[in-house]
N, C-alpha and C. Protein backbone atom coordinates (compact mmCIF):
# COMPACT_ATOMS: atom_id res chain seq x y z
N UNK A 1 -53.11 -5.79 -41.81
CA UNK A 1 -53.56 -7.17 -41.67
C UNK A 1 -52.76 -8.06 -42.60
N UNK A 2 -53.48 -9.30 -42.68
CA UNK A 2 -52.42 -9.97 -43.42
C UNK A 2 -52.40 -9.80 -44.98
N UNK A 3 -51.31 -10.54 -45.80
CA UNK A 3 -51.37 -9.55 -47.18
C UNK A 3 -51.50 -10.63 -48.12
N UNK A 4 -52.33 -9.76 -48.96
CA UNK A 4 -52.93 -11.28 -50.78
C UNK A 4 -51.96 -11.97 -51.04
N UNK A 5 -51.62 -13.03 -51.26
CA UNK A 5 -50.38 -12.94 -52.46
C UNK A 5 -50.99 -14.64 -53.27
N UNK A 6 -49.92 -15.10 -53.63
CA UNK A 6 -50.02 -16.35 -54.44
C UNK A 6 -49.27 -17.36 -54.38
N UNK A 7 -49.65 -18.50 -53.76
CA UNK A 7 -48.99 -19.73 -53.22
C UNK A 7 -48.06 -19.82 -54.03
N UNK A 8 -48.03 -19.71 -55.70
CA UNK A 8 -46.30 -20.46 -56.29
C UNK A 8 -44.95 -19.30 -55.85
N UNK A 9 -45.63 -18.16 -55.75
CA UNK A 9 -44.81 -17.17 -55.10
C UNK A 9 -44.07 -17.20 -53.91
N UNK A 10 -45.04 -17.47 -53.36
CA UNK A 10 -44.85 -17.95 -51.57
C UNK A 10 -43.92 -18.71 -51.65
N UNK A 11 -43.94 -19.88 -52.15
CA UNK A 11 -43.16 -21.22 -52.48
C UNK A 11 -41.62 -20.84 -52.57
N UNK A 12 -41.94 -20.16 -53.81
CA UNK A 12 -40.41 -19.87 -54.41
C UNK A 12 -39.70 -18.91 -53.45
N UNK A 13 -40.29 -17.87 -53.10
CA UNK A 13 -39.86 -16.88 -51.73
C UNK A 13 -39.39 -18.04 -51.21
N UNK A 14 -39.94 -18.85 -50.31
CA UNK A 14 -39.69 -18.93 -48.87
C UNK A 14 -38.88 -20.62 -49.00
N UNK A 15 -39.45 -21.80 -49.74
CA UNK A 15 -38.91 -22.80 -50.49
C UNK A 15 -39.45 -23.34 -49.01
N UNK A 16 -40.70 -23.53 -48.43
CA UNK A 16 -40.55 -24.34 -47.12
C UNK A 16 -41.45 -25.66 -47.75
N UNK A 17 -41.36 -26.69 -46.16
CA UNK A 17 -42.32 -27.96 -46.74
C UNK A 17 -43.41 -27.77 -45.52
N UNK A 18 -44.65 -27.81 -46.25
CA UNK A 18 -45.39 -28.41 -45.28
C UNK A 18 -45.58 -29.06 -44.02
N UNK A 19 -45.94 -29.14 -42.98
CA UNK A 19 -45.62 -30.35 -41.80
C UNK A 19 -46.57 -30.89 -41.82
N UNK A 20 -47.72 -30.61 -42.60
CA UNK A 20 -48.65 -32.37 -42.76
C UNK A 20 -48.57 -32.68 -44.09
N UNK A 21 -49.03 -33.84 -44.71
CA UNK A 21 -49.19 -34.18 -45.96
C UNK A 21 -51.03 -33.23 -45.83
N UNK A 22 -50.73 -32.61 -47.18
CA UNK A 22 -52.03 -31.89 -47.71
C UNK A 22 -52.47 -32.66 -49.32
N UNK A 23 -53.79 -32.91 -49.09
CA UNK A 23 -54.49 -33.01 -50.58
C UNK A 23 -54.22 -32.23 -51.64
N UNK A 24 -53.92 -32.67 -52.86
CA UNK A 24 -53.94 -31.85 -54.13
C UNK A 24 -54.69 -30.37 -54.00
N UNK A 25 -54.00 -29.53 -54.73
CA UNK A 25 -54.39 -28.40 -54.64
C UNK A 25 -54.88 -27.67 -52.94
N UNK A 26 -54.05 -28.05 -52.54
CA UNK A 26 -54.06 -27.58 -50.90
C UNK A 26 -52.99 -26.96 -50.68
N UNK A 27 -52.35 -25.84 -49.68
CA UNK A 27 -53.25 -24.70 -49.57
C UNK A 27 -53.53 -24.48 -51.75
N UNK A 28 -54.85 -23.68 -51.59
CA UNK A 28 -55.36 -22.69 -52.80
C UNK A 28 -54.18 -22.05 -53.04
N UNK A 29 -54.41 -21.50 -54.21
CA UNK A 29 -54.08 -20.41 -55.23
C UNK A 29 -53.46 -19.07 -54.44
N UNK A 30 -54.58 -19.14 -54.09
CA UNK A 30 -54.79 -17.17 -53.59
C UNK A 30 -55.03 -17.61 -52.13
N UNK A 31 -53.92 -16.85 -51.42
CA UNK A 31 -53.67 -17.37 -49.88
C UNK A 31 -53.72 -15.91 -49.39
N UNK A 32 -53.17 -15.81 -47.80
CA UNK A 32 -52.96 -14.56 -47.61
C UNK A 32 -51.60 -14.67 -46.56
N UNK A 33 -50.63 -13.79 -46.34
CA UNK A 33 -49.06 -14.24 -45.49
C UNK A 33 -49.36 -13.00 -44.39
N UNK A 34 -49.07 -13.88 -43.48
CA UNK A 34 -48.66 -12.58 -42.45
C UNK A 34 -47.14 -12.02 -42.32
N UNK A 35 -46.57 -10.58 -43.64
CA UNK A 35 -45.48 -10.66 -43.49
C UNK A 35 -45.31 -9.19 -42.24
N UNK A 36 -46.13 -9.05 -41.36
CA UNK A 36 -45.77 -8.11 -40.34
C UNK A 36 -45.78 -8.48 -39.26
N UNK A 37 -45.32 -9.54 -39.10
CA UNK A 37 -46.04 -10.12 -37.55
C UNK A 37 -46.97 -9.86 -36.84
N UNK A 38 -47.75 -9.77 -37.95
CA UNK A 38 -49.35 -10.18 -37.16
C UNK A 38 -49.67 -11.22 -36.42
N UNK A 39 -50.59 -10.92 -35.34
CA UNK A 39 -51.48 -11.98 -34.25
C UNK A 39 -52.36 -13.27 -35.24
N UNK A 40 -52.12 -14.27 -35.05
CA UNK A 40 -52.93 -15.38 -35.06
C UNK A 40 -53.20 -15.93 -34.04
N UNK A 41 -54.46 -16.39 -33.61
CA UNK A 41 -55.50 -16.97 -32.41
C UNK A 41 -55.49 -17.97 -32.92
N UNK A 42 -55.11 -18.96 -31.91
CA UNK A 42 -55.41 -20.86 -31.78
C UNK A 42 -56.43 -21.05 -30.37
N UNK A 43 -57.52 -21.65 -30.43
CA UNK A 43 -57.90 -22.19 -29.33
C UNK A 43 -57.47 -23.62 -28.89
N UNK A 44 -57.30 -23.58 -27.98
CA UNK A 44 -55.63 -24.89 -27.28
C UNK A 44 -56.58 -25.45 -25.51
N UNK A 45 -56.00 -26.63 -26.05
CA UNK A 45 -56.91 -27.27 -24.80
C UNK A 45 -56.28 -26.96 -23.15
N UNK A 46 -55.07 -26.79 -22.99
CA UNK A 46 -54.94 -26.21 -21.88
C UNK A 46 -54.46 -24.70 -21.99
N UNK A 47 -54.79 -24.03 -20.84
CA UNK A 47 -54.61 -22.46 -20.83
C UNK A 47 -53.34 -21.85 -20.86
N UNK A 48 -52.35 -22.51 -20.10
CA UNK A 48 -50.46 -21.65 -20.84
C UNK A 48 -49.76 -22.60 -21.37
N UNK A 49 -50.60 -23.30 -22.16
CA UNK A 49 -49.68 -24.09 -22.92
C UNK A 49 -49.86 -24.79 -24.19
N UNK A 50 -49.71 -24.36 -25.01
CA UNK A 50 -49.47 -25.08 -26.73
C UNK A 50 -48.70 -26.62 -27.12
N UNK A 51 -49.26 -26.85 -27.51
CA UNK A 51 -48.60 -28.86 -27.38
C UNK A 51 -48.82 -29.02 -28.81
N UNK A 52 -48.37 -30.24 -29.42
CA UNK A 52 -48.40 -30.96 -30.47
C UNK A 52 -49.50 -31.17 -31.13
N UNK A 53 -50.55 -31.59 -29.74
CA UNK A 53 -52.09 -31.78 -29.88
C UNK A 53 -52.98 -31.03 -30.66
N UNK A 54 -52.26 -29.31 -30.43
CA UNK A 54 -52.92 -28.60 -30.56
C UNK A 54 -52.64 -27.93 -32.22
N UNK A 55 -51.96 -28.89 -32.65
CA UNK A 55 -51.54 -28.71 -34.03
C UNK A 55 -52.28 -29.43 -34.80
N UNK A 56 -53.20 -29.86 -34.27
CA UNK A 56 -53.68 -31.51 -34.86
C UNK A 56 -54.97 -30.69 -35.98
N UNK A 57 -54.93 -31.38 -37.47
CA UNK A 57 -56.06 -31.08 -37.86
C UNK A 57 -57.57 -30.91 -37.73
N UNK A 58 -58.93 -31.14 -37.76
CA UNK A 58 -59.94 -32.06 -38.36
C UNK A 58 -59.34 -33.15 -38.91
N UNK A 59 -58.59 -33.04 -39.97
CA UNK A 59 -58.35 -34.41 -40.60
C UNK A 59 -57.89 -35.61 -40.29
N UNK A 60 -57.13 -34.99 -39.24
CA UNK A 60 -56.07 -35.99 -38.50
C UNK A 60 -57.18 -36.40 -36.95
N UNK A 61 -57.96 -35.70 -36.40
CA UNK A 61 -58.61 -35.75 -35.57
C UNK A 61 -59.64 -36.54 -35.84
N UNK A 62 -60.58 -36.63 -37.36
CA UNK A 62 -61.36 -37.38 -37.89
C UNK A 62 -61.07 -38.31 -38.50
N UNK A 63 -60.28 -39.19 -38.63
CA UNK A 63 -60.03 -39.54 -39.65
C UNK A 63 -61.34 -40.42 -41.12
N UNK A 64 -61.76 -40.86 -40.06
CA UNK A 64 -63.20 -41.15 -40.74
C UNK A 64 -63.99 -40.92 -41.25
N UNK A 65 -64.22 -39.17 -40.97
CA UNK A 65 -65.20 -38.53 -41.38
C UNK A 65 -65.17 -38.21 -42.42
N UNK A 66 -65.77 -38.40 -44.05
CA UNK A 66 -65.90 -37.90 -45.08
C UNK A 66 -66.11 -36.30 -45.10
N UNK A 67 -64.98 -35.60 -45.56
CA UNK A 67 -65.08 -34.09 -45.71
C UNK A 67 -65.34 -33.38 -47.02
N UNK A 68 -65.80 -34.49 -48.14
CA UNK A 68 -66.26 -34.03 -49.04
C UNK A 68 -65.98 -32.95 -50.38
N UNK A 69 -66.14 -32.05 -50.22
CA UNK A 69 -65.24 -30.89 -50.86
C UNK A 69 -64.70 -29.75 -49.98
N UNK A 70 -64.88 -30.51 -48.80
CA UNK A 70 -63.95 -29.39 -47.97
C UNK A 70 -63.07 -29.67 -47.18
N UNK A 71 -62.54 -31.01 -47.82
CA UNK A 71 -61.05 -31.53 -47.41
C UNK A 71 -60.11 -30.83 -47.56
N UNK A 72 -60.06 -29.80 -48.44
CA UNK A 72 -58.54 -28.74 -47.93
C UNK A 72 -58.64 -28.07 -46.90
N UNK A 73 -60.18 -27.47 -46.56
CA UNK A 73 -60.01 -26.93 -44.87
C UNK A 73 -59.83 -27.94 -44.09
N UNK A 74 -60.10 -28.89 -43.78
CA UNK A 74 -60.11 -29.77 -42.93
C UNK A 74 -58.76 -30.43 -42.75
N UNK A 75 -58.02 -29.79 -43.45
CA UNK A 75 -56.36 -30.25 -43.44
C UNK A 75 -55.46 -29.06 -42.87
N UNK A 76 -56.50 -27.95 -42.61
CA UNK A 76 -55.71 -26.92 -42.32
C UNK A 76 -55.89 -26.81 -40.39
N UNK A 77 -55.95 -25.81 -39.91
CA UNK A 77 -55.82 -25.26 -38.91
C UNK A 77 -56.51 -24.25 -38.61
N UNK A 78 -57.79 -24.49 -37.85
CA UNK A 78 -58.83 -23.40 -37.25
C UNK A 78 -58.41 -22.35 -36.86
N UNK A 79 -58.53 -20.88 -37.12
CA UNK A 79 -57.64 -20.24 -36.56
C UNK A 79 -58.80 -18.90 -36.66
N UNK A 80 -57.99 -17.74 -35.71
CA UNK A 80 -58.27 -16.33 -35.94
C UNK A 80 -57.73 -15.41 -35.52
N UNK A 81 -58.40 -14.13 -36.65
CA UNK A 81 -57.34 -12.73 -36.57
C UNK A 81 -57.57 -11.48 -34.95
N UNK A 82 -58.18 -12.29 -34.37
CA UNK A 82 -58.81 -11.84 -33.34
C UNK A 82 -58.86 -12.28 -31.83
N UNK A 83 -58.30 -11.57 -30.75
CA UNK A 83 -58.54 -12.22 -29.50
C UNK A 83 -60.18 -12.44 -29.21
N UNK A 84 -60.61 -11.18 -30.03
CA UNK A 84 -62.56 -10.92 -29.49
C UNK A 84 -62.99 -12.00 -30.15
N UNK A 85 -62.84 -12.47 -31.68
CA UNK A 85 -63.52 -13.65 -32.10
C UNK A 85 -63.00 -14.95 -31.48
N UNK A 86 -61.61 -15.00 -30.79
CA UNK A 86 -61.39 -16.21 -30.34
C UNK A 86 -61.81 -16.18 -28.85
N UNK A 87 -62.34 -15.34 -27.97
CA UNK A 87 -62.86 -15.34 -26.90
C UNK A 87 -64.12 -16.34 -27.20
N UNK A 88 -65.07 -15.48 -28.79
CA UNK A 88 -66.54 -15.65 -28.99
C UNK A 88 -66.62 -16.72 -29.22
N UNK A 89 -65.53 -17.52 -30.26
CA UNK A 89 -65.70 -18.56 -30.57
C UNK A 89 -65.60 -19.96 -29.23
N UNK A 90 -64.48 -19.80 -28.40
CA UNK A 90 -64.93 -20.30 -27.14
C UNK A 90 -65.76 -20.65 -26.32
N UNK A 91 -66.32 -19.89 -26.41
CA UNK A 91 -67.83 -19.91 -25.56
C UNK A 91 -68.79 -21.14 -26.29
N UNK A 92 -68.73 -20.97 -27.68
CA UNK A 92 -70.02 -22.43 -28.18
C UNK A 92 -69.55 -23.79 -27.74
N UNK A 93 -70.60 -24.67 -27.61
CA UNK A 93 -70.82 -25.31 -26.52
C UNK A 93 -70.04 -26.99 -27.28
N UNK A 94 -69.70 -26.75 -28.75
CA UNK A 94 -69.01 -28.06 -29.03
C UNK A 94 -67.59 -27.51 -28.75
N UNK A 95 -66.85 -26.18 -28.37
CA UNK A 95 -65.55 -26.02 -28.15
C UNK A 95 -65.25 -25.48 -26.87
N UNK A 96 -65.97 -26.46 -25.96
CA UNK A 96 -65.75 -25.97 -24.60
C UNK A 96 -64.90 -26.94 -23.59
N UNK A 97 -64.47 -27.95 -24.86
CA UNK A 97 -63.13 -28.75 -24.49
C UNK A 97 -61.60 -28.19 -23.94
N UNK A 98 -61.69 -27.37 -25.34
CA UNK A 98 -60.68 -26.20 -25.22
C UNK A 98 -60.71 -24.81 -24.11
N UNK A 99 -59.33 -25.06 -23.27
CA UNK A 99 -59.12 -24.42 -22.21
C UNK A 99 -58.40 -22.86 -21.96
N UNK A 100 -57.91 -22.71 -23.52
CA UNK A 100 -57.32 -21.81 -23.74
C UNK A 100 -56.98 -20.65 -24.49
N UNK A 101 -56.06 -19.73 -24.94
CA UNK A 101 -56.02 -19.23 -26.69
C UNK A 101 -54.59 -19.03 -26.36
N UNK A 102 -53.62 -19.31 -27.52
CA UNK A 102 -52.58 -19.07 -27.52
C UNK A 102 -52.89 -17.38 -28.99
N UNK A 103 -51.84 -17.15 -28.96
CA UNK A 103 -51.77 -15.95 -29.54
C UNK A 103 -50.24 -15.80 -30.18
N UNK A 104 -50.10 -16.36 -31.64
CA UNK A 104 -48.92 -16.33 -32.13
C UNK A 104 -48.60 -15.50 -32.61
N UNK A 105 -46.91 -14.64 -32.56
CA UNK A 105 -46.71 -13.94 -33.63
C UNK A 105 -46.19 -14.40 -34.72
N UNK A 106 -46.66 -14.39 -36.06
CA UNK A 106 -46.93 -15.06 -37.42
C UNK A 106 -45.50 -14.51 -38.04
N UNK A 107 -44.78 -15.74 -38.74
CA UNK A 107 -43.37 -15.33 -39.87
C UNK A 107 -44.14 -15.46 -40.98
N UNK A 108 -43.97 -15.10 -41.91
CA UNK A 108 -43.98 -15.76 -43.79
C UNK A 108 -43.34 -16.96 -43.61
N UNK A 109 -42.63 -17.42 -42.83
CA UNK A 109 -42.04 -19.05 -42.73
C UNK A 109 -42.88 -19.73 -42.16
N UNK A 110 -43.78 -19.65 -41.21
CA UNK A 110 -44.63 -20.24 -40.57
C UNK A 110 -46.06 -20.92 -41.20
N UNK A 111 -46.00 -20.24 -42.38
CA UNK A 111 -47.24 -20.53 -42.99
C UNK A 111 -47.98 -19.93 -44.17
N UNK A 112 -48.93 -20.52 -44.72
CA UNK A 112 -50.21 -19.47 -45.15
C UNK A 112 -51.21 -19.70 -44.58
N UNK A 113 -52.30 -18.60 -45.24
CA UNK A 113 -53.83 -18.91 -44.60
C UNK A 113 -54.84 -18.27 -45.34
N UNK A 114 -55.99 -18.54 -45.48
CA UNK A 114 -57.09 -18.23 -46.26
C UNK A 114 -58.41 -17.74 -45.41
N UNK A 115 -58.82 -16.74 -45.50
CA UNK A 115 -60.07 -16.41 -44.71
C UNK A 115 -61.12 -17.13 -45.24
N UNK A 116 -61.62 -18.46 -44.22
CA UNK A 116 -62.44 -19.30 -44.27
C UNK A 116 -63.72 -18.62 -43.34
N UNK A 117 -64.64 -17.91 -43.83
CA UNK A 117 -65.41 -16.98 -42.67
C UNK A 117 -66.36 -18.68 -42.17
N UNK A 118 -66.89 -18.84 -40.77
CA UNK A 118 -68.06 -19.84 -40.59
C UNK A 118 -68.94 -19.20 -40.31
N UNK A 119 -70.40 -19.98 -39.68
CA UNK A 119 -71.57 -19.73 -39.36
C UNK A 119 -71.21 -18.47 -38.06
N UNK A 120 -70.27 -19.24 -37.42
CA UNK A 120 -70.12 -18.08 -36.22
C UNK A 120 -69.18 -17.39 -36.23
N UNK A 121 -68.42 -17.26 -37.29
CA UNK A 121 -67.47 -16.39 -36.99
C UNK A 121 -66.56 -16.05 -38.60
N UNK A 122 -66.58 -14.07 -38.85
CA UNK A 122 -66.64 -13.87 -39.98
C UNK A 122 -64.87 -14.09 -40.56
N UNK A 123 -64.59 -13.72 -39.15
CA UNK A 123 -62.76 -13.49 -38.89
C UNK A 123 -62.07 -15.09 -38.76
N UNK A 124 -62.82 -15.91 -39.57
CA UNK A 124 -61.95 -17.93 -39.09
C UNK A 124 -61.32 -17.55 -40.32
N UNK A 125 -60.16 -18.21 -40.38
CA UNK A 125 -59.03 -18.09 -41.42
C UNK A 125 -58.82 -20.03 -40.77
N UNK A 126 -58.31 -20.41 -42.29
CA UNK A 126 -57.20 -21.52 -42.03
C UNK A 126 -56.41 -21.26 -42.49
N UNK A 127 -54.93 -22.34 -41.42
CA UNK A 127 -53.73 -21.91 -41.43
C UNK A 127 -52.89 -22.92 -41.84
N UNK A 128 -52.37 -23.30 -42.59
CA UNK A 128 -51.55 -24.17 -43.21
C UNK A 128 -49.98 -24.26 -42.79
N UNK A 129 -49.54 -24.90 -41.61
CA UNK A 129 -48.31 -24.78 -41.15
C UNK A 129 -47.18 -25.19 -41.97
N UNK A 130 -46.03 -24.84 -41.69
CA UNK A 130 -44.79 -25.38 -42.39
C UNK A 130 -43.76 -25.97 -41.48
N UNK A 131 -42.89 -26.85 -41.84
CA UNK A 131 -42.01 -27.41 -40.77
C UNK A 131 -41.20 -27.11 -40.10
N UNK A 132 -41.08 -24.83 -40.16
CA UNK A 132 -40.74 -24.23 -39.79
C UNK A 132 -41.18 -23.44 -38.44
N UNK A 133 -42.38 -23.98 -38.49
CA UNK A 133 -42.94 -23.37 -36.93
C UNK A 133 -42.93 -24.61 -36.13
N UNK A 134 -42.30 -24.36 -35.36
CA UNK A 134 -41.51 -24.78 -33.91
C UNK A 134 -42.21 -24.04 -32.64
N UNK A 135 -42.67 -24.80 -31.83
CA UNK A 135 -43.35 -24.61 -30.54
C UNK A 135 -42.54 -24.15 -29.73
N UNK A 136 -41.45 -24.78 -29.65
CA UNK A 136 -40.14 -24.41 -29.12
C UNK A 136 -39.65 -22.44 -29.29
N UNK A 137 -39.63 -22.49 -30.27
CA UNK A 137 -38.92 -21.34 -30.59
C UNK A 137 -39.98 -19.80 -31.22
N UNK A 138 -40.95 -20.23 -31.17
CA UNK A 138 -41.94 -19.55 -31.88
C UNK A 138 -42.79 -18.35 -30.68
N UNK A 139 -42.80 -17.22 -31.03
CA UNK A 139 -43.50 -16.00 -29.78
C UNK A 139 -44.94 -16.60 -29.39
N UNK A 140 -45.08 -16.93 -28.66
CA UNK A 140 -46.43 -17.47 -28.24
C UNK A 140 -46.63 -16.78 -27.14
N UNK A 141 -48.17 -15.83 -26.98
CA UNK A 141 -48.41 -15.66 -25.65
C UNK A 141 -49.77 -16.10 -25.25
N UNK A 142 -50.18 -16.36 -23.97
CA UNK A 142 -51.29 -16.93 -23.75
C UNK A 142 -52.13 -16.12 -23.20
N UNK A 143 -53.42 -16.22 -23.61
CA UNK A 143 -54.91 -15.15 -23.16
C UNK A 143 -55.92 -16.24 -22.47
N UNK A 144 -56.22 -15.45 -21.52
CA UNK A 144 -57.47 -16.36 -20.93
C UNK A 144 -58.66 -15.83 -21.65
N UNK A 145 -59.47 -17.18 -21.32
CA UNK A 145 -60.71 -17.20 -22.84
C UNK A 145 -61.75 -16.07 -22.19
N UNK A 146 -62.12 -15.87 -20.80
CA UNK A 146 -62.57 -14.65 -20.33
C UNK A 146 -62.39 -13.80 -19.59
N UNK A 147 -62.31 -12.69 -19.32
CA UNK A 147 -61.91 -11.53 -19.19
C UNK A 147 -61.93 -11.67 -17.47
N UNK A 148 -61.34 -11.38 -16.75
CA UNK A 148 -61.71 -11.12 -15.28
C UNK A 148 -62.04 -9.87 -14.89
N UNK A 149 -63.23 -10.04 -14.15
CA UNK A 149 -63.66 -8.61 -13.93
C UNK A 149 -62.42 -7.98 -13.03
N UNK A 150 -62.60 -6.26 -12.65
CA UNK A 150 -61.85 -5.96 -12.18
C UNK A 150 -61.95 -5.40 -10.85
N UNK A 151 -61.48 -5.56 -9.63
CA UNK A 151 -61.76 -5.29 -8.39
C UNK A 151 -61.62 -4.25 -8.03
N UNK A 152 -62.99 -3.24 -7.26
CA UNK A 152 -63.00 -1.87 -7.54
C UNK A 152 -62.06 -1.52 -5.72
């Protein structure tokens, strides 16, 4: 899975910038890198296809909304280590906007991320992009959010 390490580390490894402006002390300390190309789950509003949109924060999506002390998640990127939790998470009834799951394979250039567990789901990580992940060029494959039965 993905591995501990420590943002000034990360930094100096990899020397990338951010692609949003993040609040002080955003990403944390103690992050985690996917340096094996591990799977990350995005839920994405249409089904084979990943857009700009779908990069979009809370923060940037709210802008209004006071996030309190949890303005560094809210700058990050909803995400998970899981097709099964991003199926589950689909299904609740405020993310039934979203049409899709993309399924990235993760660089150490692409990012960090922090296991943010929620109410519904133990496997939510946020993902803190860098101006290195490119839609364009990046392994993306697409999963439908439910399973089709199979014809006997």
């Amino acid at each position: 899975m993905y591995t501990p390490t420590k943002l000034t580390e990360y930094l100096d490894k990899y020397g990338v910038s951010w692609a949003k402006t993040l609040p002080e002390n955003t990403p944390p300390e103690d992050i985690v890198v996917a340096y094996n190309k591990e799977p990350l789950f995005r839920l994405i509003q249409k089904e084979e296809i990943m857009t700009e949109n779908d990069l979009k924060t809370h923060s940037e999506l709210y802008p209004n909304r006071n996030f309190g002390n949890n303005l560094w998640k809210a700058s990050g990127l909803s995400s998970l280590c899981t097709l099964e939790d991003a199926r589950s998470m689909a299904k609740l009834p405020y993310l039934k906007h979203l049409h899709g799951i993309a399924e990235i394979t993760m660089s150490p250039k692409y990012g960090v991320m922090l296991k943010t567990p929620s109410n519904n789901c133990a496997n939510h990580y946020t993902w803190w992009h860098t101006t290195l992940f490119d839609l364009n060029n990046a392994e993306i494959q697409y999963r439908e959010i439910t399973l089709q039965p199979k014809a006997i």
